[in-house]
C-alpha atoms as a PDB file:
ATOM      1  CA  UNK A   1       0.000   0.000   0.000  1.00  0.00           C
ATOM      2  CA  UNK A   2       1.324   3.473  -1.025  1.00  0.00           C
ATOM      3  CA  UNK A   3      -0.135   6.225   1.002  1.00  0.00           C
ATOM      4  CA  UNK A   4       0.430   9.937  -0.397  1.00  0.00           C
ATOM      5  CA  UNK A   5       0.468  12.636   1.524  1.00  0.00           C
ATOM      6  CA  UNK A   6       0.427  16.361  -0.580  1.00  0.00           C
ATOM      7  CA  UNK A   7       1.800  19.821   1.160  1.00  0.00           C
ATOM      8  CA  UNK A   8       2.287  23.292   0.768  1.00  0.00           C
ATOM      9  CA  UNK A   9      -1.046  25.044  -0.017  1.00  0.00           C
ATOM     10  CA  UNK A  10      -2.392  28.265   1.342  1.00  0.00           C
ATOM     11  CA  UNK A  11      -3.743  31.189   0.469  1.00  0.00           C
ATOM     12  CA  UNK A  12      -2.140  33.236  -2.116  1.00  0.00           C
ATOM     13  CA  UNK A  13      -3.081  36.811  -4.083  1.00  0.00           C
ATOM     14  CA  UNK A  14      -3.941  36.479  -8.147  1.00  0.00           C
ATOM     15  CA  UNK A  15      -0.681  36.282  -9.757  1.00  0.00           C
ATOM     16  CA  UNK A  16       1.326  34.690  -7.017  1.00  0.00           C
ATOM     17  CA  UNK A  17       3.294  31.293  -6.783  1.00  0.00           C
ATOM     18  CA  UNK A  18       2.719  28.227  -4.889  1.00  0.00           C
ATOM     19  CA  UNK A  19       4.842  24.772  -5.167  1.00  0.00           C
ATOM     20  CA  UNK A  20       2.574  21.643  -4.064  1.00  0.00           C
ATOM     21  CA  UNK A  21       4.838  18.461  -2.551  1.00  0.00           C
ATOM     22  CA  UNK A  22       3.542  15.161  -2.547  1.00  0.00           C
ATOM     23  CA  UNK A  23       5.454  12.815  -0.457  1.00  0.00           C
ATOM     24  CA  UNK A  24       4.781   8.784  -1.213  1.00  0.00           C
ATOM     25  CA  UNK A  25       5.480   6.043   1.851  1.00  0.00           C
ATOM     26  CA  UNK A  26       7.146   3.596  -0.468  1.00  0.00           C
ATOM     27  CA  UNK A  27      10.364   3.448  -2.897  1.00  0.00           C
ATOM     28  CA  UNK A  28       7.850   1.658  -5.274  1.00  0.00           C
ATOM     29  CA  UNK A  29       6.604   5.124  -5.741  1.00  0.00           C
ATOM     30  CA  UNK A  30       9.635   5.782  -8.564  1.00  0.00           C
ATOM     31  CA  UNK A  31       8.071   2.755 -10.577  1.00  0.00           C
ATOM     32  CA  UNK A  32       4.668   4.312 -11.309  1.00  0.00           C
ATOM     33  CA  UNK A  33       3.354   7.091 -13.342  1.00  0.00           C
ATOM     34  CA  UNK A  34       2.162  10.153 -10.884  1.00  0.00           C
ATOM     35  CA  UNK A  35      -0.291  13.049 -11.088  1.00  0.00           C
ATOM     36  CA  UNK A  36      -2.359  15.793  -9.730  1.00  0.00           C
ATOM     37  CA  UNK A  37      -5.823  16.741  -9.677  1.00  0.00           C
ATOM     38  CA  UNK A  38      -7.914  19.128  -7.995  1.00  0.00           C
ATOM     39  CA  UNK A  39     -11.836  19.534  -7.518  1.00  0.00           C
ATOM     40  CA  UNK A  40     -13.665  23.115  -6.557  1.00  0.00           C
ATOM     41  CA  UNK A  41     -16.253  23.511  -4.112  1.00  0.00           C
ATOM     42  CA  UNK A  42     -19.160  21.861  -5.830  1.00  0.00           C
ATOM     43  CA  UNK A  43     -17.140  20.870  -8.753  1.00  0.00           C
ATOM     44  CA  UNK A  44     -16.049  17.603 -10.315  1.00  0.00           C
ATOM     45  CA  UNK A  45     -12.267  16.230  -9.561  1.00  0.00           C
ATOM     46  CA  UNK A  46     -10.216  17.864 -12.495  1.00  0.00           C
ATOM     47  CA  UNK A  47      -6.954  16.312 -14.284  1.00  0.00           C
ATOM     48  CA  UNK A  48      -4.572  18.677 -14.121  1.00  0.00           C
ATOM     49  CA  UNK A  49      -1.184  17.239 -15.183  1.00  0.00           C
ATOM     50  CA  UNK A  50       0.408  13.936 -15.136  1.00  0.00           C
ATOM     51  CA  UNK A  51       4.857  12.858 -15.245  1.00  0.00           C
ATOM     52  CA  UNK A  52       5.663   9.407 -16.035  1.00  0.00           C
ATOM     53  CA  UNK A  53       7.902   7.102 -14.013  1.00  0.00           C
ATOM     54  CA  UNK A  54      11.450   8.447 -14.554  1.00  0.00           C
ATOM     55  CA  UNK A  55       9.811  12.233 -15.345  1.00  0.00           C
ATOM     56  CA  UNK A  56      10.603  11.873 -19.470  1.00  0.00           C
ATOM     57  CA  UNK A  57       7.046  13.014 -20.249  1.00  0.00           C
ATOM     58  CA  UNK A  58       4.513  15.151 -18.559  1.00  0.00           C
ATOM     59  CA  UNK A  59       0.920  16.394 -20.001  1.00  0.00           C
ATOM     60  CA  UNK A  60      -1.086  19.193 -18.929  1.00  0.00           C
ATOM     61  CA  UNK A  61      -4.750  20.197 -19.048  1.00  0.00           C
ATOM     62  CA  UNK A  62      -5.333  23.211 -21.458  1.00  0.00           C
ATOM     63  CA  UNK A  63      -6.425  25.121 -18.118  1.00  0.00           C
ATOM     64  CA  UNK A  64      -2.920  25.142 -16.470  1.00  0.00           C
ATOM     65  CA  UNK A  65      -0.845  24.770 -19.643  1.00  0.00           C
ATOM     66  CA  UNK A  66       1.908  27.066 -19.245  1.00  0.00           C
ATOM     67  CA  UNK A  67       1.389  27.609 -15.757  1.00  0.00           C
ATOM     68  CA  UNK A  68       1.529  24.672 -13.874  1.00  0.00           C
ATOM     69  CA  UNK A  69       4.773  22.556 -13.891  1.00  0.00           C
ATOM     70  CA  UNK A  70       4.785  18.910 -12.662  1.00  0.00           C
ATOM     71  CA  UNK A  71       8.143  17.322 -11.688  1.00  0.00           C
ATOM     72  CA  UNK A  72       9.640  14.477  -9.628  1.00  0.00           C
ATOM     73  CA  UNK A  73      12.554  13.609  -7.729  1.00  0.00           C
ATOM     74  CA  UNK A  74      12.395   9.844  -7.261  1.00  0.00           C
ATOM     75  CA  UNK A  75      15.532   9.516  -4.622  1.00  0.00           C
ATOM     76  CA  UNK A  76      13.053  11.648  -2.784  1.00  0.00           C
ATOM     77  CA  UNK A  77      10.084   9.486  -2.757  1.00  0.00           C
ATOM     78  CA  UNK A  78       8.297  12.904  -3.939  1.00  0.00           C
ATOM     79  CA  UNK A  79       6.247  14.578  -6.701  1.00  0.00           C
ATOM     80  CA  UNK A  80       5.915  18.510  -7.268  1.00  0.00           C
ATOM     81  CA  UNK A  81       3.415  21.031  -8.747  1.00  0.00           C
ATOM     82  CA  UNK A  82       4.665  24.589  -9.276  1.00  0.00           C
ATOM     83  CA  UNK A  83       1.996  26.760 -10.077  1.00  0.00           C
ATOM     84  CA  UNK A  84       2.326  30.129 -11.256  1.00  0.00           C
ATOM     85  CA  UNK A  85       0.588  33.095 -12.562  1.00  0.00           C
ATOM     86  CA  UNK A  86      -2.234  31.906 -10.364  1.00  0.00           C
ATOM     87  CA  UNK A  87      -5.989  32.867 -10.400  1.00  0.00           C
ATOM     88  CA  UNK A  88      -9.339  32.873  -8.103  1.00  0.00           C
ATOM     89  CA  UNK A  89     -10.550  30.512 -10.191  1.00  0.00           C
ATOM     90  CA  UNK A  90      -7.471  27.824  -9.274  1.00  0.00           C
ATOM     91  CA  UNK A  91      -8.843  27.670  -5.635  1.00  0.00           C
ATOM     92  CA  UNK A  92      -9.689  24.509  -5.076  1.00  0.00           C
ATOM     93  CA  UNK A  93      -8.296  21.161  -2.977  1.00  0.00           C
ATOM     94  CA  UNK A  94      -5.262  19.597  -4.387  1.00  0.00           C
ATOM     95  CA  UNK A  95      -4.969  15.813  -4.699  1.00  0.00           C
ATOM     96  CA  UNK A  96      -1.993  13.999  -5.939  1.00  0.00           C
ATOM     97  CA  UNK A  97      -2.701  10.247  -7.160  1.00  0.00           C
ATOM     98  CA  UNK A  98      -0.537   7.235  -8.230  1.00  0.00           C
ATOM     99  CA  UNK A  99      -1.392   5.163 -11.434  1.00  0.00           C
ATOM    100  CA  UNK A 100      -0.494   1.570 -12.246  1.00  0.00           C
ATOM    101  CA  UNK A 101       1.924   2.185 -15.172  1.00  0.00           C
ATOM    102  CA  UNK A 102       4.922   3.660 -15.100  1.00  0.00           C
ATOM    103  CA  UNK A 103       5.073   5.559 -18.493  1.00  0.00           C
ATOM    104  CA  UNK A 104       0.979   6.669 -18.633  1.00  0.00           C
ATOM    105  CA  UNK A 105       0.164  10.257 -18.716  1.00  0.00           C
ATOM    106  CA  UNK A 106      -3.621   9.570 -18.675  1.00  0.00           C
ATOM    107  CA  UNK A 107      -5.985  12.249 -17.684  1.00  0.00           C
ATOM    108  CA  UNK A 108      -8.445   9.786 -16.481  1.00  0.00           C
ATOM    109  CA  UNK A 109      -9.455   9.177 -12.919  1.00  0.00           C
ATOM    110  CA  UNK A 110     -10.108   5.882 -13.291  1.00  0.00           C
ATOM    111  CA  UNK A 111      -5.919   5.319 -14.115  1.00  0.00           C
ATOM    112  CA  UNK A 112      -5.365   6.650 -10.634  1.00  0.00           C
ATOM    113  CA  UNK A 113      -5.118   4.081  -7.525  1.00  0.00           C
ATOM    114  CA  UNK A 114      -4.057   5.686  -4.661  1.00  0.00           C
ATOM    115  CA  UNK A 115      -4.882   9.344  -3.743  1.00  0.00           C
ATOM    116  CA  UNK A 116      -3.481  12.026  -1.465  1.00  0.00           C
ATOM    117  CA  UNK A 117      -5.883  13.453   1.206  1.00  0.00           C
ATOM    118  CA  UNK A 118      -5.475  16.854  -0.343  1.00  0.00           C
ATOM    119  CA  UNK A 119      -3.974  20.320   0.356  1.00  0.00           C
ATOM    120  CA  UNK A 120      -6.792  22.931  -0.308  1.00  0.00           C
ATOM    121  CA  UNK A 121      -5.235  26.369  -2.418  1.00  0.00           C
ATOM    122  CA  UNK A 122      -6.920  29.807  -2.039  1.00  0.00           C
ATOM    123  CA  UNK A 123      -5.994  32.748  -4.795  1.00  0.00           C
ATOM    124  CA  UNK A 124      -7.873  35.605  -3.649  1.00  0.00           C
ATOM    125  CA  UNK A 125      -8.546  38.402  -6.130  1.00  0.00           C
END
């Protein structure tokens, strides 16, 4: 079992930064494809980007594209969203999840078998 456990959200003016950890219990954690998600108060959970095992390919939704920046560091057990250039409309909790593959980017939920608890982000306008 892999638990996840996802850091460093607050609350944060339009524009600003914030850099999401997501620390994994397990060295298996550097075998699988990672990503994160994140679902608004009375929202559906939204893909927001994915890395594969060793971090050679990442995918983004069009919503963060050019924003958001997923990264790994495996000897770390940990994955990373940077966001930037950040809006009301990003407020939401963050989840980071854990697929079955290592070298899937998939956007769908369904790919995902273990998930964070989640680290809730604010941008206030």
């Amino acid at each position: 079992q892999v638990q996840l456990v996802e850091s460093g959200g607050g609350l944060v003016q339009t524009g600003g930064s914030l850099r999401l950890s997501c620390a994994a219990s397990r060295r298996a954690f550097s075998n699988y494809a990672m990503g994160w998600f994140r679902q608004a108060s009375g929202k559906e959970r939204e893909f927001l980007a994915a890395i594969t095992w060793n971090g050679g390919r990442t995918y983004y939704a069009d919503s963060v594209k050019g924003r958001f920046t997923i990264s790994r560091d495996n000897s770390e057990n940990t994955v990373y969203l940077q966001m930037n250039s950040l809006k009301p409309e990003d407020t939401a909790v963050y989840y980071c999840a854990k697929t079955q593959r290592r070298s899937t980017t998939s956007s769908s939920l369904r790919d995902y078998d273990y998930w964070g608890q989640g680290t809730q982000v604010t941008v206030s306008s």
